[in-house]
PDB file of N, CA and C in Angstrom:
ATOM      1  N   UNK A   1     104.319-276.249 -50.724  1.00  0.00           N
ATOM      2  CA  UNK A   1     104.527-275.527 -51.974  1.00  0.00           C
ATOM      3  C   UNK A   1     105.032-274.127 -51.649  1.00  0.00           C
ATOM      4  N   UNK A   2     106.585-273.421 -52.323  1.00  0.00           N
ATOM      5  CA  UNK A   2     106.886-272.370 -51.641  1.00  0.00           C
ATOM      6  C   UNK A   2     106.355-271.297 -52.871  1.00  0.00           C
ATOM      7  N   UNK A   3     106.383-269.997 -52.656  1.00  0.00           N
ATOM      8  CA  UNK A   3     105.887-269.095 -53.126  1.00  0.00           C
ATOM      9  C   UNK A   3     106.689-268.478 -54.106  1.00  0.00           C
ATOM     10  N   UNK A   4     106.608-268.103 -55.186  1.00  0.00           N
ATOM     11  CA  UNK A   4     107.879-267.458 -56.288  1.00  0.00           C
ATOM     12  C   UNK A   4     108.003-266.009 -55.116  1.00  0.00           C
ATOM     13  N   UNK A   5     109.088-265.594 -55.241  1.00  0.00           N
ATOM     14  CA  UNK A   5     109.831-264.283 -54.830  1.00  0.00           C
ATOM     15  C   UNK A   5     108.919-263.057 -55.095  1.00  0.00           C
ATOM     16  N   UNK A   6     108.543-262.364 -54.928  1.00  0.00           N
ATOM     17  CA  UNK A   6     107.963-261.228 -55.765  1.00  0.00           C
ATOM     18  C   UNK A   6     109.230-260.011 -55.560  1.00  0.00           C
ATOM     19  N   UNK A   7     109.767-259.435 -56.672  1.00  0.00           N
ATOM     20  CA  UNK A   7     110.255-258.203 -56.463  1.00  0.00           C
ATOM     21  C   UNK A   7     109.794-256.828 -56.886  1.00  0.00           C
ATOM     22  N   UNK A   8     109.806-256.334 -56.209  1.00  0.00           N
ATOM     23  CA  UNK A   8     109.607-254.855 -56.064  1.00  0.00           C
ATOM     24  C   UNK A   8     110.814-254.012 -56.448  1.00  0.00           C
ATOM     25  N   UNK A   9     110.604-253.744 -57.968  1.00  0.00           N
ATOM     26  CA  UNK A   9     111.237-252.672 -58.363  1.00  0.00           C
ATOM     27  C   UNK A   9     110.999-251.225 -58.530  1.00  0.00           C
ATOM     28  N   UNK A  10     112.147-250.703 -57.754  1.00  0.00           N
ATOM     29  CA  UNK A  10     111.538-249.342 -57.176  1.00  0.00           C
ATOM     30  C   UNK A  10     111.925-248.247 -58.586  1.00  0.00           C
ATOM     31  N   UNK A  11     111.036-247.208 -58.478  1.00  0.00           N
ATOM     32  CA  UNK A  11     111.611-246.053 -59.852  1.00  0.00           C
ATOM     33  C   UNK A  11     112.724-245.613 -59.267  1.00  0.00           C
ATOM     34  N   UNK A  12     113.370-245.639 -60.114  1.00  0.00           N
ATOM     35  CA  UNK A  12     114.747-244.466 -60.497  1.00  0.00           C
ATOM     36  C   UNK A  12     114.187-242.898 -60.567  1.00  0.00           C
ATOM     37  N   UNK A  13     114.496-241.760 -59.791  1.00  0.00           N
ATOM     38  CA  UNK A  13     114.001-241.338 -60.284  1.00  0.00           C
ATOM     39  C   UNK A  13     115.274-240.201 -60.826  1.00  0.00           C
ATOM     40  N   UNK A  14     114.585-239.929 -62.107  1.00  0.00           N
ATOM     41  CA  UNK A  14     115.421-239.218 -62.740  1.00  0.00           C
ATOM     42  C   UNK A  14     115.425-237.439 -62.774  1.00  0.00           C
ATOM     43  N   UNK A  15     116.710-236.980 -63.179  1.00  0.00           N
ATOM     44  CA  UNK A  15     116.919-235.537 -63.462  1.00  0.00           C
ATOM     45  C   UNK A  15     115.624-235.013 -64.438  1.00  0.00           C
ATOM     46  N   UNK A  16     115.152-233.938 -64.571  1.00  0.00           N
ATOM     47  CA  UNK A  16     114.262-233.219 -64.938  1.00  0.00           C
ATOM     48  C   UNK A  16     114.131-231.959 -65.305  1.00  0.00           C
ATOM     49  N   UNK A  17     113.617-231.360 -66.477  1.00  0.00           N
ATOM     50  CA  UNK A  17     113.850-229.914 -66.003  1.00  0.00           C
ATOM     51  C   UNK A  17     112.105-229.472 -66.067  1.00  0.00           C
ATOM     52  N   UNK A  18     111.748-230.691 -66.356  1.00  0.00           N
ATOM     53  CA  UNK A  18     110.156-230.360 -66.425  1.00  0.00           C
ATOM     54  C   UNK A  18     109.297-229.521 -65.354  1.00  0.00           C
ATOM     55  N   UNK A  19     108.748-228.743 -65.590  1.00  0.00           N
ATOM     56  CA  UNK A  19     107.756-227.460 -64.569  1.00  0.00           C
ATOM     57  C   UNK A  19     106.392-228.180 -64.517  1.00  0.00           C
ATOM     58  N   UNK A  20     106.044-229.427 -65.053  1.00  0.00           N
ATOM     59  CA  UNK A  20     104.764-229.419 -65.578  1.00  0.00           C
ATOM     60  C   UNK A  20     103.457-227.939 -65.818  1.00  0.00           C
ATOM     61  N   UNK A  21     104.004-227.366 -66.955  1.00  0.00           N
ATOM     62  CA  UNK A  21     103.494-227.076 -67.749  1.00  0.00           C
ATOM     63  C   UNK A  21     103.631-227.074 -69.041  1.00  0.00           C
ATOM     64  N   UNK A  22     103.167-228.144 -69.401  1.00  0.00           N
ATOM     65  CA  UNK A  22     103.270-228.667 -70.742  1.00  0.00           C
ATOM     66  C   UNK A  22     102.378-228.645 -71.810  1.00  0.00           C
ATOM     67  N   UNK A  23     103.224-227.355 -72.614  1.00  0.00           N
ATOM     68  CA  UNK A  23     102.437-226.996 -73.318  1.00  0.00           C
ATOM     69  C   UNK A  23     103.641-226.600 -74.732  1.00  0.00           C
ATOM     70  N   UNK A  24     102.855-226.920 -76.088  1.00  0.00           N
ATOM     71  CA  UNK A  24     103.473-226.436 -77.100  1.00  0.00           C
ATOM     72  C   UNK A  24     103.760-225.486 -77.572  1.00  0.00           C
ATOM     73  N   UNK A  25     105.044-225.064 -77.850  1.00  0.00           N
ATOM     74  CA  UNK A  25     105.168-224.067 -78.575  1.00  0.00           C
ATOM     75  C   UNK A  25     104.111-223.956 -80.224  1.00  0.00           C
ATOM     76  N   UNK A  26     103.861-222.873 -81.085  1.00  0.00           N
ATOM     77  CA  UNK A  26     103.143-222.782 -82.047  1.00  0.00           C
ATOM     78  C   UNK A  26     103.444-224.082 -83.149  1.00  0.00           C
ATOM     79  N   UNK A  27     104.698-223.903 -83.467  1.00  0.00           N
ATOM     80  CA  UNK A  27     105.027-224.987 -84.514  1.00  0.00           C
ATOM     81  C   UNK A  27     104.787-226.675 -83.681  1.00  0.00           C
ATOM     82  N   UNK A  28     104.784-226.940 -82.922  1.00  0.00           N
ATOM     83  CA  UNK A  28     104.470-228.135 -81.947  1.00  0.00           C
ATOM     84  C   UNK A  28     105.559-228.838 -81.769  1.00  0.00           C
ATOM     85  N   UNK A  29     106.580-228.262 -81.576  1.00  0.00           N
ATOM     86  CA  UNK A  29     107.930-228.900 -81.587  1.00  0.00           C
ATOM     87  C   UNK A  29     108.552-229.110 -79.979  1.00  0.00           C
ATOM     88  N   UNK A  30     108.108-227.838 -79.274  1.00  0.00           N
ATOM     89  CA  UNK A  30     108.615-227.322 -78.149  1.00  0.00           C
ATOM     90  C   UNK A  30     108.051-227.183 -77.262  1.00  0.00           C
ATOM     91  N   UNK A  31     108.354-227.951 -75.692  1.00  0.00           N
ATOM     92  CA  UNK A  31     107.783-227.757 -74.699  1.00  0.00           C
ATOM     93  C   UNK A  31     107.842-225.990 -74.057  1.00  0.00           C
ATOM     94  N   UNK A  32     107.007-225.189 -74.048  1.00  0.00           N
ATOM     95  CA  UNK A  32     107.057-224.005 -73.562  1.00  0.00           C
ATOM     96  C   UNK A  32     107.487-223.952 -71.976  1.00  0.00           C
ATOM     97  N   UNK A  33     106.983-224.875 -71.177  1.00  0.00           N
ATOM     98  CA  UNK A  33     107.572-225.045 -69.870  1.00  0.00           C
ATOM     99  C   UNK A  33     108.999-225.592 -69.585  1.00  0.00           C
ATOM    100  N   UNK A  34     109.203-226.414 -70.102  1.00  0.00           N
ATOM    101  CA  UNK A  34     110.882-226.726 -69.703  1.00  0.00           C
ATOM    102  C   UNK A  34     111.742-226.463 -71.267  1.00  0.00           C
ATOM    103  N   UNK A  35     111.044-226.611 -71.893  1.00  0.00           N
ATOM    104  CA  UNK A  35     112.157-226.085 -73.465  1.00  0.00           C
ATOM    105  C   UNK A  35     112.742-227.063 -74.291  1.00  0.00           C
ATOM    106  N   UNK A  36     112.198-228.040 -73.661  1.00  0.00           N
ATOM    107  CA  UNK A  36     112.463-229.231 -74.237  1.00  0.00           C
ATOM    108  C   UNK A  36     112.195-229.320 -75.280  1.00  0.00           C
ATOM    109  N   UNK A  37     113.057-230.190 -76.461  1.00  0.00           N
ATOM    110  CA  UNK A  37     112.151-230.582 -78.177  1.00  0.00           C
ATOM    111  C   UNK A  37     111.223-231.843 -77.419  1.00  0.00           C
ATOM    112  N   UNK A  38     110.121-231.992 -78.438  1.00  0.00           N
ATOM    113  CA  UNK A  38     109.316-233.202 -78.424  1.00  0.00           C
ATOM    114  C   UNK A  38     110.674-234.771 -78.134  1.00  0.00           C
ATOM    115  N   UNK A  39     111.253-234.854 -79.251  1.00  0.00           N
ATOM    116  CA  UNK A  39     112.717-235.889 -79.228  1.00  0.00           C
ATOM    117  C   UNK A  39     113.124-235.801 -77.692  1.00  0.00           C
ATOM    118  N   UNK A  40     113.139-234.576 -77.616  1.00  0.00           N
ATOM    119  CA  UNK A  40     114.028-234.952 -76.347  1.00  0.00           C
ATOM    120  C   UNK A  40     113.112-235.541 -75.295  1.00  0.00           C
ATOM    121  N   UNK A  41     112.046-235.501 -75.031  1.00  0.00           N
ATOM    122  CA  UNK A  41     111.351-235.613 -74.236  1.00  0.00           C
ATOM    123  C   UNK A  41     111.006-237.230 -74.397  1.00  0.00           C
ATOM    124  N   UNK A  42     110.772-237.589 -75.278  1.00  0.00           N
ATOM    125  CA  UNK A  42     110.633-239.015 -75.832  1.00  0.00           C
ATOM    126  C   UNK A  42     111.755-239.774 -75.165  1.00  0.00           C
ATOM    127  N   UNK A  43     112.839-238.972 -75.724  1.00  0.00           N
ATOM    128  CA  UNK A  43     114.576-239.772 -75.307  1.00  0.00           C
ATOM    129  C   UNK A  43     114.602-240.016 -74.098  1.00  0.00           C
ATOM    130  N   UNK A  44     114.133-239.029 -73.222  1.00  0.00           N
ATOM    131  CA  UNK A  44     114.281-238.674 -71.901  1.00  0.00           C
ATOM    132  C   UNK A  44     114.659-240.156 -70.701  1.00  0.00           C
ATOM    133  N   UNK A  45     113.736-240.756 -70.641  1.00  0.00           N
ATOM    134  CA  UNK A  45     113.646-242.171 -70.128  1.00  0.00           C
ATOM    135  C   UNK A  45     115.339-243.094 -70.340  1.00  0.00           C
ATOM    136  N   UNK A  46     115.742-242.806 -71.592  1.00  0.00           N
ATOM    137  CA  UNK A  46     116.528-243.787 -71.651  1.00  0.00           C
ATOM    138  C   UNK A  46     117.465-243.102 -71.939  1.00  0.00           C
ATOM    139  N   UNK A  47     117.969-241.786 -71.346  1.00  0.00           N
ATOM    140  CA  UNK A  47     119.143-240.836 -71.643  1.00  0.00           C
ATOM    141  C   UNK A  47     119.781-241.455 -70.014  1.00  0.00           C
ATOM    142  N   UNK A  48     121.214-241.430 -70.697  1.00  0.00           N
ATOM    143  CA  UNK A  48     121.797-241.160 -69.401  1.00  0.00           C
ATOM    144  C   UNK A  48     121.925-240.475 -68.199  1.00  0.00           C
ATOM    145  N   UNK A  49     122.173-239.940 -67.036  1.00  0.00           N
ATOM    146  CA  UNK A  49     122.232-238.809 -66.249  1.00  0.00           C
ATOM    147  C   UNK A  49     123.284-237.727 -66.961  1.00  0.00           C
ATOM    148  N   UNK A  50     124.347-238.626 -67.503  1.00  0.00           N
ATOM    149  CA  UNK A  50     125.048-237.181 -67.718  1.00  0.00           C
ATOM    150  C   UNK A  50     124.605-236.701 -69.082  1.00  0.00           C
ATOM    151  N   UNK A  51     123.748-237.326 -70.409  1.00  0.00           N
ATOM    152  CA  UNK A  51     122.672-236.819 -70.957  1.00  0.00           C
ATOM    153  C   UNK A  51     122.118-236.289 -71.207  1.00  0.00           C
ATOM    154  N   UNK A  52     121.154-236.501 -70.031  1.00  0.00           N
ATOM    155  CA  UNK A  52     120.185-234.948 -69.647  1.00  0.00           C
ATOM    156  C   UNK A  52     120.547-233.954 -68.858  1.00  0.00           C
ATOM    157  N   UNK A  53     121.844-234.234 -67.935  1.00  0.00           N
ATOM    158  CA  UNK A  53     122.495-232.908 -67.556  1.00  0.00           C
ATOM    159  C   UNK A  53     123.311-232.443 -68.763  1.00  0.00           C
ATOM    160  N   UNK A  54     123.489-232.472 -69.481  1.00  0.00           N
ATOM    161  CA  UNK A  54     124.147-232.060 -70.768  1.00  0.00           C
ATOM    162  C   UNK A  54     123.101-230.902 -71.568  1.00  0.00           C
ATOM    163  N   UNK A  55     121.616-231.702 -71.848  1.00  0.00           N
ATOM    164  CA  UNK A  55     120.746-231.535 -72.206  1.00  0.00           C
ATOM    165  C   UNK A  55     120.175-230.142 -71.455  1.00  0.00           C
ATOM    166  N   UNK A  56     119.916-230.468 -70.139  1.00  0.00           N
ATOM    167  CA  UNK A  56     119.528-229.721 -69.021  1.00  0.00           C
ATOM    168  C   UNK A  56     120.593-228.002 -68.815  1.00  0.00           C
ATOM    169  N   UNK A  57     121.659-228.232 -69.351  1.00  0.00           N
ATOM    170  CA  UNK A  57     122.807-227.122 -69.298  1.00  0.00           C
ATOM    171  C   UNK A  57     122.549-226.642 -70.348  1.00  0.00           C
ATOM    172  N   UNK A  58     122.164-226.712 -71.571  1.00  0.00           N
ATOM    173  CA  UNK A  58     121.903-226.006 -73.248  1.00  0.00           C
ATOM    174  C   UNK A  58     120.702-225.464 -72.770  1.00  0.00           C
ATOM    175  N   UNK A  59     119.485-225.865 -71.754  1.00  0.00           N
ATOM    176  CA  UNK A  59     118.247-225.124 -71.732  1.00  0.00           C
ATOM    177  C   UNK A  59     118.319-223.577 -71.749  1.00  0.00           C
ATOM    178  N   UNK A  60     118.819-223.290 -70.859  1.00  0.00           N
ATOM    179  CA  UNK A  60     118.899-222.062 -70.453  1.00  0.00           C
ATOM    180  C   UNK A  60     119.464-220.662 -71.409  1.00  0.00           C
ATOM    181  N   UNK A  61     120.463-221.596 -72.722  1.00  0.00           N
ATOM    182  CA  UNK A  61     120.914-220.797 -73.679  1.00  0.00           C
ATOM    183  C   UNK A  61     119.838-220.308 -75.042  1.00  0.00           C
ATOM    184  N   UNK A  62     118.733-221.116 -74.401  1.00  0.00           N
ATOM    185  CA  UNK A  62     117.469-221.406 -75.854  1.00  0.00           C
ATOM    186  C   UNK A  62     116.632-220.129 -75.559  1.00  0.00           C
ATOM    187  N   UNK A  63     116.422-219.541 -76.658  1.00  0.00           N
ATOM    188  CA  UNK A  63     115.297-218.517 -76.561  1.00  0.00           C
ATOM    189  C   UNK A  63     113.626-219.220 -76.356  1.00  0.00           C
ATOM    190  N   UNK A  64     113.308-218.798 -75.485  1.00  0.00           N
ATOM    191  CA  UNK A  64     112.268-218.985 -74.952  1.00  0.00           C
ATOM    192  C   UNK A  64     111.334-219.831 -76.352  1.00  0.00           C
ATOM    193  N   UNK A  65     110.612-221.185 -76.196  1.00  0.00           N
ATOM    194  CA  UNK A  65     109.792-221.401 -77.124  1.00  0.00           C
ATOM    195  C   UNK A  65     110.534-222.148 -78.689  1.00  0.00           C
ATOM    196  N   UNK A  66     112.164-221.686 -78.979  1.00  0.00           N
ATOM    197  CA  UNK A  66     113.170-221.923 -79.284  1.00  0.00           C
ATOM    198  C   UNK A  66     113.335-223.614 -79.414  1.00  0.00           C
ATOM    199  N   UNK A  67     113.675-224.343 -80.365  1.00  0.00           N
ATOM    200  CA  UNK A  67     114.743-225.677 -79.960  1.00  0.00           C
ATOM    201  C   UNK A  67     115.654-225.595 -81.174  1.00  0.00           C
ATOM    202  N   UNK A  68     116.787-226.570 -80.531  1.00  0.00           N
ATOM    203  CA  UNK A  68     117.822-226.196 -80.979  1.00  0.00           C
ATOM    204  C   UNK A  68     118.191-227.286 -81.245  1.00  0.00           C
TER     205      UNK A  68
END
């Protein structure tokens, strides 16, 4: 009797701008550590690379606490 295959699928691992510190902005919309909206963060998983480098390039224009 032969054995089914087992595969081992390895993570992808993906682009990030996450600091882990994750924490909300006041209104609860906004990651205070990477600046992320809540949405985006959700999306995150199933965004493309060029996506979240898209995503990842608007961070830096956001006022702190900010989504856009």
């Amino acid at each position: 009797m032969s054995r089914p295959l087992a595969y081992r699928i390895m993570p992808q691992t993906l682009s990030t701008p996450c600091v882990s510190v994750c924490t909300l902005d006041a209104a609860g919309r906004t990651c205070l550590g990477c600046g992320r909206t809540l949405e985006e963060i959700g999306a995150w998983p199933a965004l493309s690379e060029t996506e979240r480098r898209a995503i990842m390039a608007r961070l830096s224009a956001r006022p702190a606490g900010a989504a856009q």
